[in-house]
N, C-alpha and C. Protein backbone atom coordinates (compact mmCIF):
# COMPACT_ATOMS: atom_id res chain seq x y z
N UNK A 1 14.81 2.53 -7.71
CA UNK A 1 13.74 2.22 -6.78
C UNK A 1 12.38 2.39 -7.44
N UNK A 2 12.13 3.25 -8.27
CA UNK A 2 10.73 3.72 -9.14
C UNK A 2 10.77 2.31 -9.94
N UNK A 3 11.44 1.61 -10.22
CA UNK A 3 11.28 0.59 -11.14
C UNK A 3 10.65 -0.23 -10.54
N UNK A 4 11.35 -0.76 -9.16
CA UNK A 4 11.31 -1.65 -8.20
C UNK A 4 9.33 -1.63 -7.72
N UNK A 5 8.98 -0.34 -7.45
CA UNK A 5 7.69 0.07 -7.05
C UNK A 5 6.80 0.12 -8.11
N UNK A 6 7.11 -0.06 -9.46
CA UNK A 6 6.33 -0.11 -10.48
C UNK A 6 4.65 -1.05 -10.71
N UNK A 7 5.22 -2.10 -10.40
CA UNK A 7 4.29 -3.06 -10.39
C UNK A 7 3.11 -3.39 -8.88
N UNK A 8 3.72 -2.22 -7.96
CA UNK A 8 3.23 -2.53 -6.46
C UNK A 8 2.23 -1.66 -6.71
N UNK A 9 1.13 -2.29 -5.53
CA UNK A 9 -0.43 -1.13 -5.48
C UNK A 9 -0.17 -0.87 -4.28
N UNK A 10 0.67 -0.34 -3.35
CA UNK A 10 0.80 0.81 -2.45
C UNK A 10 -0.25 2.26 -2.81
N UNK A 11 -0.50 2.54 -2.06
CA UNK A 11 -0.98 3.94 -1.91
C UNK A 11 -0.01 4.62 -2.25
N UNK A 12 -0.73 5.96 -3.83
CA UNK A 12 0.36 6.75 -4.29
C UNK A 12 1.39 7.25 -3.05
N UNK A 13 0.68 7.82 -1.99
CA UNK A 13 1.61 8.62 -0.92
C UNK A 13 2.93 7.80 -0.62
N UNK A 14 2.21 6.66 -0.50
CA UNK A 14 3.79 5.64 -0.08
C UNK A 14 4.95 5.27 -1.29
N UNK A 15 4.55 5.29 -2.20
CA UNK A 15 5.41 4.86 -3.24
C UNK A 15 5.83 6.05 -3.74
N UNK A 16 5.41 7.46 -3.16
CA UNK A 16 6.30 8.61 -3.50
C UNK A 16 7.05 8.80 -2.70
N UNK A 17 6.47 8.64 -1.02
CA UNK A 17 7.72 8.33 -0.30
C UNK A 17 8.85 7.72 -0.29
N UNK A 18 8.48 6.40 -0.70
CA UNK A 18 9.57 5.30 -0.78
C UNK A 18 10.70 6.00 -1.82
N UNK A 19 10.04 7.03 -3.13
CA UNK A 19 10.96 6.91 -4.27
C UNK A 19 11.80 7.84 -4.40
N UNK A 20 11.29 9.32 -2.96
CA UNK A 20 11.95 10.29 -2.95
C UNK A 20 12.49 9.82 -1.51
N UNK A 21 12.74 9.11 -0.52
CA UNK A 21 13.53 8.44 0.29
C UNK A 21 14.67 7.82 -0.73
N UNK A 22 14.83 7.00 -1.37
CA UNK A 22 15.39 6.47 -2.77
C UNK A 22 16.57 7.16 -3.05
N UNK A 23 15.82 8.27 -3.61
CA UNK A 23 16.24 10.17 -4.18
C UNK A 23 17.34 10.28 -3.28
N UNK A 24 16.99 10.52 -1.88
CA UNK A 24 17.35 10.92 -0.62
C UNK A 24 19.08 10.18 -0.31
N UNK A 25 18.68 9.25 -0.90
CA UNK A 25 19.95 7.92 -0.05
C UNK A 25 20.98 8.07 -1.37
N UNK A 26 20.47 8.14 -2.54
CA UNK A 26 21.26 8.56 -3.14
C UNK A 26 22.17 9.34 -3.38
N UNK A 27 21.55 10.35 -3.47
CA UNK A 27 21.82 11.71 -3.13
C UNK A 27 23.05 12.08 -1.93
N UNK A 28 22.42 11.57 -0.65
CA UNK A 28 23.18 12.34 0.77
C UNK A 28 23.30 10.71 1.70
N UNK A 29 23.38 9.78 1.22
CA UNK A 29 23.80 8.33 1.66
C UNK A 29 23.07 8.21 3.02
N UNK A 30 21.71 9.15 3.24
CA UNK A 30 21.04 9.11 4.46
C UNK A 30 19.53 9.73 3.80
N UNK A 31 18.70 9.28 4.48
CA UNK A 31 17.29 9.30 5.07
C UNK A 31 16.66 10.47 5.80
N UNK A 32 16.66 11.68 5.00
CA UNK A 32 16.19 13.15 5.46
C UNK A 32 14.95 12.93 6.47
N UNK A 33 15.30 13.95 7.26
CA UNK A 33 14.14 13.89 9.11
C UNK A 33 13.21 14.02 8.50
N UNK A 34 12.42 14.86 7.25
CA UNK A 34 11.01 15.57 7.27
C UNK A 34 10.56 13.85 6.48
N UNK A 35 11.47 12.67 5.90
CA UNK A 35 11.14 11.37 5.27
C UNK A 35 10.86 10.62 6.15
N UNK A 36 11.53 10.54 7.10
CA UNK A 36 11.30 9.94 8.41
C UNK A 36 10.22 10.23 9.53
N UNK A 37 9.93 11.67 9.37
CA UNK A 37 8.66 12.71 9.65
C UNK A 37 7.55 11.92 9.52
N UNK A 38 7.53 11.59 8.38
CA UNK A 38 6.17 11.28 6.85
C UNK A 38 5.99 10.11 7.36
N UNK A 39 7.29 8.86 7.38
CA UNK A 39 6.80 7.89 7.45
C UNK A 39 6.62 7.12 8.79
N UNK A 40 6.67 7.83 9.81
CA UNK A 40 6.51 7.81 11.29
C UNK A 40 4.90 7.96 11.11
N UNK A 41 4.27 8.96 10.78
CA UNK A 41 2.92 9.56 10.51
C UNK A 41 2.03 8.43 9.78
N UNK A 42 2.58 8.00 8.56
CA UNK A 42 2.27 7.12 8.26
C UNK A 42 1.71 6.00 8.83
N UNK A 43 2.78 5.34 9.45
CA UNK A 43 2.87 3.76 9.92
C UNK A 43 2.99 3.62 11.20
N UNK A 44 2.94 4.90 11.99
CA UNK A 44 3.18 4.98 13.57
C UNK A 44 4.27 4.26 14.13
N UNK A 45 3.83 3.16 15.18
CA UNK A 45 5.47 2.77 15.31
C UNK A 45 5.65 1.93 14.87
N UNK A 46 5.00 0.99 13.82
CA UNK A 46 5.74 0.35 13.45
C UNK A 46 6.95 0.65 11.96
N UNK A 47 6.32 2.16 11.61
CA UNK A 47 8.04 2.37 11.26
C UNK A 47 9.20 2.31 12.13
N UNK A 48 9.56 2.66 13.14
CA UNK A 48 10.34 2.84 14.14
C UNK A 48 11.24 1.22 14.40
N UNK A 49 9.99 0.53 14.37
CA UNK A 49 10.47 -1.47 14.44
C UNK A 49 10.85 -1.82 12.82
N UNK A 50 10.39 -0.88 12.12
CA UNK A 50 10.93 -1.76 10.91
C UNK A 50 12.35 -1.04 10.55
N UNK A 51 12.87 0.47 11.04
CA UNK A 51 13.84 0.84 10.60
C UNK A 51 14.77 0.51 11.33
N UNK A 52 14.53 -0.61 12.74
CA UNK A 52 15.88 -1.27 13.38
C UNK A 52 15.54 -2.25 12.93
N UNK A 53 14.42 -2.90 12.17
CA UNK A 53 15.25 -3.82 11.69
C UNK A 53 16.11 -3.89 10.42
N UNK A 54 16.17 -2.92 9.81
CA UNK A 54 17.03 -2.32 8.87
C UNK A 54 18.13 -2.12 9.33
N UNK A 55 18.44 -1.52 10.39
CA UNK A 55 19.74 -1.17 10.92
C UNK A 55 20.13 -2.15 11.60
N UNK A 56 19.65 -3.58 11.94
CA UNK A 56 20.20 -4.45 12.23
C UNK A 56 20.61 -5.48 10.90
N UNK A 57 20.44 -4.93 10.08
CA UNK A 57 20.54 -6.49 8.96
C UNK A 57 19.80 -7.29 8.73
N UNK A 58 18.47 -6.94 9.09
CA UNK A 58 17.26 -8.21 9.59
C UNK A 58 17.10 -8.67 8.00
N UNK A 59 17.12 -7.75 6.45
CA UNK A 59 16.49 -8.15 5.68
C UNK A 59 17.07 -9.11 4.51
N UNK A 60 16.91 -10.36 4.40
CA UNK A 60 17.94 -10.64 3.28
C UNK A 60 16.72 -11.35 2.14
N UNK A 61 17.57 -10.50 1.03
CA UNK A 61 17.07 -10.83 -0.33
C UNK A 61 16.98 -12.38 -1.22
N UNK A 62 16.44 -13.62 -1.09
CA UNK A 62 16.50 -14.61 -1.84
C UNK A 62 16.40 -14.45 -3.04
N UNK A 63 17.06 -14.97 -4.23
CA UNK A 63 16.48 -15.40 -5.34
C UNK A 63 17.03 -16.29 -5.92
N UNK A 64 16.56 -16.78 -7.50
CA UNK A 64 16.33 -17.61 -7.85
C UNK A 64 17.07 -17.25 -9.56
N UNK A 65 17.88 -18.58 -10.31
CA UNK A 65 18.15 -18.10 -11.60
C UNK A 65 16.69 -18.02 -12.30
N UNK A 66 15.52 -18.24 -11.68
CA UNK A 66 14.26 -18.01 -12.54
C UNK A 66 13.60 -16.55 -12.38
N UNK A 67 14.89 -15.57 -11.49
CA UNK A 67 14.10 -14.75 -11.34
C UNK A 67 12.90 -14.54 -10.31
N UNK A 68 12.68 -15.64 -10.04
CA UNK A 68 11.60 -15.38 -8.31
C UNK A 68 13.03 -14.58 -7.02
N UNK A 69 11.74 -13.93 -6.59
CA UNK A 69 12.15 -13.15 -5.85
C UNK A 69 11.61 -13.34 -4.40
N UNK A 70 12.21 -13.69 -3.15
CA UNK A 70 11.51 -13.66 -2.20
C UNK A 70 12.11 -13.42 -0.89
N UNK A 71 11.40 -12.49 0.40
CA UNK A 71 12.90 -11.79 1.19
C UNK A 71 12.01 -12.57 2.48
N UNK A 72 13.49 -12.53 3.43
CA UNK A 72 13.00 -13.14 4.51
C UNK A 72 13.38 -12.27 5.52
N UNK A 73 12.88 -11.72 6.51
CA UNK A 73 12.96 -11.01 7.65
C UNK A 73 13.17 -11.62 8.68
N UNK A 74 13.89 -11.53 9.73
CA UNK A 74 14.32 -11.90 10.68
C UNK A 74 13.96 -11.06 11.89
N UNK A 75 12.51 -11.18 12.31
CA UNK A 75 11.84 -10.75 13.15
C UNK A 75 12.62 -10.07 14.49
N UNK A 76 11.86 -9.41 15.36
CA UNK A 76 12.57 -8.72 16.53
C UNK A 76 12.29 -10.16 17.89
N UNK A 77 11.87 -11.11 17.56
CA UNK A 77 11.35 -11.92 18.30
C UNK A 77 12.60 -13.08 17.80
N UNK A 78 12.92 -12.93 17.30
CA UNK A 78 14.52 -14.49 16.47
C UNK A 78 13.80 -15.01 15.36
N UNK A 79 12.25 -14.88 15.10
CA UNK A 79 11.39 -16.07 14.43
C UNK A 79 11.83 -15.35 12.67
N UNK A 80 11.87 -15.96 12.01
CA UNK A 80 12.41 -15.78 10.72
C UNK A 80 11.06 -15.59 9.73
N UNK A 81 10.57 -14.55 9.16
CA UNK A 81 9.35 -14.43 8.37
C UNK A 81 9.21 -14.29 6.76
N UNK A 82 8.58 -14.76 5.57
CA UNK A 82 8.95 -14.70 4.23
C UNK A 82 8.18 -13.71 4.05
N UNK A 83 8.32 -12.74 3.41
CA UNK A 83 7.53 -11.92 2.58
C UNK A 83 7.61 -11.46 1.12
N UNK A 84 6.48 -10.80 0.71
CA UNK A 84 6.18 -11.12 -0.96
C UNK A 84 6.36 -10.03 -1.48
N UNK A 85 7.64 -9.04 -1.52
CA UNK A 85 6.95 -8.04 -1.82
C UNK A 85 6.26 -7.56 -3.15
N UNK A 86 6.23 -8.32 -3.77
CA UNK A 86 5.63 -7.96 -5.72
C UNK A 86 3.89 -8.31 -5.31
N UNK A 87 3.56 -8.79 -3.91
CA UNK A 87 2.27 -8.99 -4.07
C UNK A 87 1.90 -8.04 -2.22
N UNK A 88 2.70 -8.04 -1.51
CA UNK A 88 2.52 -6.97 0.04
C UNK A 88 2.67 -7.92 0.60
N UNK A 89 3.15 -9.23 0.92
CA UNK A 89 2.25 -10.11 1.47
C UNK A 89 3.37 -10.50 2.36
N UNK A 90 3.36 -10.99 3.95
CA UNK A 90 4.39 -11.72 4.80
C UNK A 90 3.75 -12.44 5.61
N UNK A 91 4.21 -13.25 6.12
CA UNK A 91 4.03 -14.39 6.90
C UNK A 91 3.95 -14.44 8.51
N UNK A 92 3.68 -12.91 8.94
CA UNK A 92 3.69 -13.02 10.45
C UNK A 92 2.11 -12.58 10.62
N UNK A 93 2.13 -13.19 11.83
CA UNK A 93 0.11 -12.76 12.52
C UNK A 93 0.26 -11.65 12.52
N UNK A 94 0.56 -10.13 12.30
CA UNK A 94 0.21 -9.12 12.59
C UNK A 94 0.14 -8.77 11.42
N UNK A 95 0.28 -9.74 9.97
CA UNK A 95 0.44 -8.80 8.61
C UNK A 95 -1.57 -9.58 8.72
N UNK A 96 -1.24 -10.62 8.83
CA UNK A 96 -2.64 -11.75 9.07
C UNK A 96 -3.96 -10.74 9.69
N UNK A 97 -3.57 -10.32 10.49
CA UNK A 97 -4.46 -9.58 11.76
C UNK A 97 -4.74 -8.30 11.23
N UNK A 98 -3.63 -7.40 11.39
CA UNK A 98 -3.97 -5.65 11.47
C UNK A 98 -4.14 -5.37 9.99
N UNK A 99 -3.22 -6.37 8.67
CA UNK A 99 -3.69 -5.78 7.42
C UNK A 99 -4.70 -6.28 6.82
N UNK A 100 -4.67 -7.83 6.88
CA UNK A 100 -5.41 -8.74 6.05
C UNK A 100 -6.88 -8.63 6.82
N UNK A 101 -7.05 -8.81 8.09
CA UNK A 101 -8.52 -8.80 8.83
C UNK A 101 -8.95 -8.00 9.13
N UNK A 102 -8.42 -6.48 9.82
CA UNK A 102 -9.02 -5.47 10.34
C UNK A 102 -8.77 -4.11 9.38
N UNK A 103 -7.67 -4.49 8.40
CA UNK A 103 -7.32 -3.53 7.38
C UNK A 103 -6.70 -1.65 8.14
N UNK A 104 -6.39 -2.25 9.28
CA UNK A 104 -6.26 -1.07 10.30
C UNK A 104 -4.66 -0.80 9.92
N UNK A 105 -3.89 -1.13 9.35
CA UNK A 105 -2.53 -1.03 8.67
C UNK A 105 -2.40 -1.12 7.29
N UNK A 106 -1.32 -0.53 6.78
CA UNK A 106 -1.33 -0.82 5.48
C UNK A 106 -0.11 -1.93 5.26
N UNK A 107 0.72 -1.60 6.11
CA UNK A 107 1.91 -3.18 6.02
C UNK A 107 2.59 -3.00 7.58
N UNK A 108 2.95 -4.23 7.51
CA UNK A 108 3.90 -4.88 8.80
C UNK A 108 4.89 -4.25 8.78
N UNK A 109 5.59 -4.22 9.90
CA UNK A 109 7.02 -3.90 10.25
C UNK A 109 7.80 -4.74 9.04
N UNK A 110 8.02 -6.03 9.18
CA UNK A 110 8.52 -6.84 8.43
C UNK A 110 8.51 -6.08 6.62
N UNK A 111 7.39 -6.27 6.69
CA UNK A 111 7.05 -5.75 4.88
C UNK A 111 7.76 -4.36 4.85
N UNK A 112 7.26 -3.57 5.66
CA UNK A 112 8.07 -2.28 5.76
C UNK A 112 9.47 -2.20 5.89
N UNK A 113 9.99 -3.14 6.29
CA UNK A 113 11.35 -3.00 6.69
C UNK A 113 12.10 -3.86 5.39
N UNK A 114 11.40 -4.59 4.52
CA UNK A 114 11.66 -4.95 3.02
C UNK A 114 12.02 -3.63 2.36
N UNK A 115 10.62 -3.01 2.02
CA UNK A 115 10.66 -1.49 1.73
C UNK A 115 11.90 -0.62 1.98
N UNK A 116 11.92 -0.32 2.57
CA UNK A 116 12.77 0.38 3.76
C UNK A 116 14.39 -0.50 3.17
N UNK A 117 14.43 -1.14 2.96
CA UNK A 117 16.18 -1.49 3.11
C UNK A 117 16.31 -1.66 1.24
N UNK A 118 15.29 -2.13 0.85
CA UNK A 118 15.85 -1.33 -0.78
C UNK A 118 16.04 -0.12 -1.14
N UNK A 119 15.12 0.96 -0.39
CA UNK A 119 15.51 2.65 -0.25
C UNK A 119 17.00 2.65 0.03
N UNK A 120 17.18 1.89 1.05
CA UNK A 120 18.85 2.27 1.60
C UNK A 120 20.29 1.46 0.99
N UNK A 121 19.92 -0.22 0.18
CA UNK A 121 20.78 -0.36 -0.16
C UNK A 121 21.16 -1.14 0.39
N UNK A 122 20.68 -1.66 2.03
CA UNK A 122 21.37 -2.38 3.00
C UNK A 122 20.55 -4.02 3.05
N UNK A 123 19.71 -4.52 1.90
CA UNK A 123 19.58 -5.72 1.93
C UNK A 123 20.44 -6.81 1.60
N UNK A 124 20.79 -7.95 2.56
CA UNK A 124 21.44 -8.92 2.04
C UNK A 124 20.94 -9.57 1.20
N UNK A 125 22.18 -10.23 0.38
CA UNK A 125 21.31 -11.18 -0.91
C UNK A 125 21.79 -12.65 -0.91
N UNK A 126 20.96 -12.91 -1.56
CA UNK A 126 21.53 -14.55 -1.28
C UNK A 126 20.89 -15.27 -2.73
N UNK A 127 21.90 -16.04 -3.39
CA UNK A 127 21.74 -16.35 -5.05
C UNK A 127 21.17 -18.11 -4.92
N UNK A 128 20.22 -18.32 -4.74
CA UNK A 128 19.68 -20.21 -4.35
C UNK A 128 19.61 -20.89 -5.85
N UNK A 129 19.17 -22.07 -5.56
CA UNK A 129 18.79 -22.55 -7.41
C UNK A 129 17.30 -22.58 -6.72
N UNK A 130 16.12 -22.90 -8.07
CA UNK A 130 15.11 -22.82 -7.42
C UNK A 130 14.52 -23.79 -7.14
N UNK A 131 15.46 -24.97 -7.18
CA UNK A 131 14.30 -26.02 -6.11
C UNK A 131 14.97 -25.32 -4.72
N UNK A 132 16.10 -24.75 -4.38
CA UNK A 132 16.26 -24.36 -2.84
C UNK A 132 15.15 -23.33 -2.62
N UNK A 133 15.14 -22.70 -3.68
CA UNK A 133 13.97 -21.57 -3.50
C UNK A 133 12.46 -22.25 -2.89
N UNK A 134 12.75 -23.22 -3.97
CA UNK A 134 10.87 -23.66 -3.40
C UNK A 134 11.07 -24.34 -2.01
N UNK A 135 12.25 -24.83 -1.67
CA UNK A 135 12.39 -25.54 -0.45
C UNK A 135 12.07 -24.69 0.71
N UNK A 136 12.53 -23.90 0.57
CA UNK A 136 12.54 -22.21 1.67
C UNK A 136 11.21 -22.00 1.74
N UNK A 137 10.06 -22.03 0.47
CA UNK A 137 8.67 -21.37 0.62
C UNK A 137 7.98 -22.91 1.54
N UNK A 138 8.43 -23.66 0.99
CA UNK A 138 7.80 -25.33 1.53
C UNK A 138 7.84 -25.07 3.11
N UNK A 139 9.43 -24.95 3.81
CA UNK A 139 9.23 -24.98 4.74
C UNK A 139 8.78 -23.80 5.62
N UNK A 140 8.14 -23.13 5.24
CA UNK A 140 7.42 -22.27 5.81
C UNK A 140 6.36 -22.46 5.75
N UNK A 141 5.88 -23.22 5.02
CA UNK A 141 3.89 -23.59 4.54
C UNK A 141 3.94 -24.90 6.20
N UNK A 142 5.30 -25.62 6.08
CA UNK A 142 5.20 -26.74 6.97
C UNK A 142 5.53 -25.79 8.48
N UNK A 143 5.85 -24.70 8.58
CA UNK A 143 5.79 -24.20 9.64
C UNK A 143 4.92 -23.52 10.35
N UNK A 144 4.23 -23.16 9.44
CA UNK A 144 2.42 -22.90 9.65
C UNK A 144 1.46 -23.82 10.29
N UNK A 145 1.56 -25.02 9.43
CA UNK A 145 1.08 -26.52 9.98
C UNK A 145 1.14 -26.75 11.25
């Protein structure tokens, strides 16, 4: 997981969380209360929405034989969302709104719940070629439209 967080500009606090959560799952195949403590405090509730969507399966991993990487979340609403994590970035109005405009969050449920399911192990994956890859980012630019 320290590898995984290497290249991310998270706030140190979070990427020590994330790496001793990591630690944690390794370790005892669960998510210690005082981690869950931290990151409740953190992110208020929208940890709480991003760790069912973890426990529902919401997160699955795309990639690409080029090595692009890109995960799609499957919102609490049915609506299906892409996010970036090598850059923070997802595709729902509240990453738009509370991170990008008012800076009053540091990430979405969605983004968090990316986070959150590489700590645990429980992301689905899915192996595309990468014109399917680019097809997937396309139709989401056309779903914006």
């Amino acid at each position: 997981m320290a590898a995984a967080l290497a290249g991310l500009t998270l706030p140190a606090v979070v990427e020590e969380l994330l790496t001793e959560m990591a630690a944690a799952v390794q370790e005892n195949a669960r998510i210690p209360d005082e981690h869950l403590s931290l990151l409740k405090f953190i992110f208020g509730p929208s940890a709480i929405q991003a760790l069912d969507l973890v426990d529902r399966q919401s997160i699955t991993l795309i990639s690409s034989p080029s090595g692009r990487r890109v995960y799609q979340v499957l919102g609490s609403s049915g609506k299906t969302y892409t996010c970036l994590a090598s850059c923070h970035y997802c595709s729902c109005p509240a990453f738009a709104f509370s991170v990008l405009r008012k800076s009053d969050s540091l990430l979405c449920k969605h983004l968090l719940a990316v986070y959150l399911s590489q700590v645990t192990g429980t992301c689905r994956q899915l192996k595309v070629s990468d014109k399917q890859l680019t097809d997937v980012l396309f139709a989401e630019k056309k779903q914006k439209a």
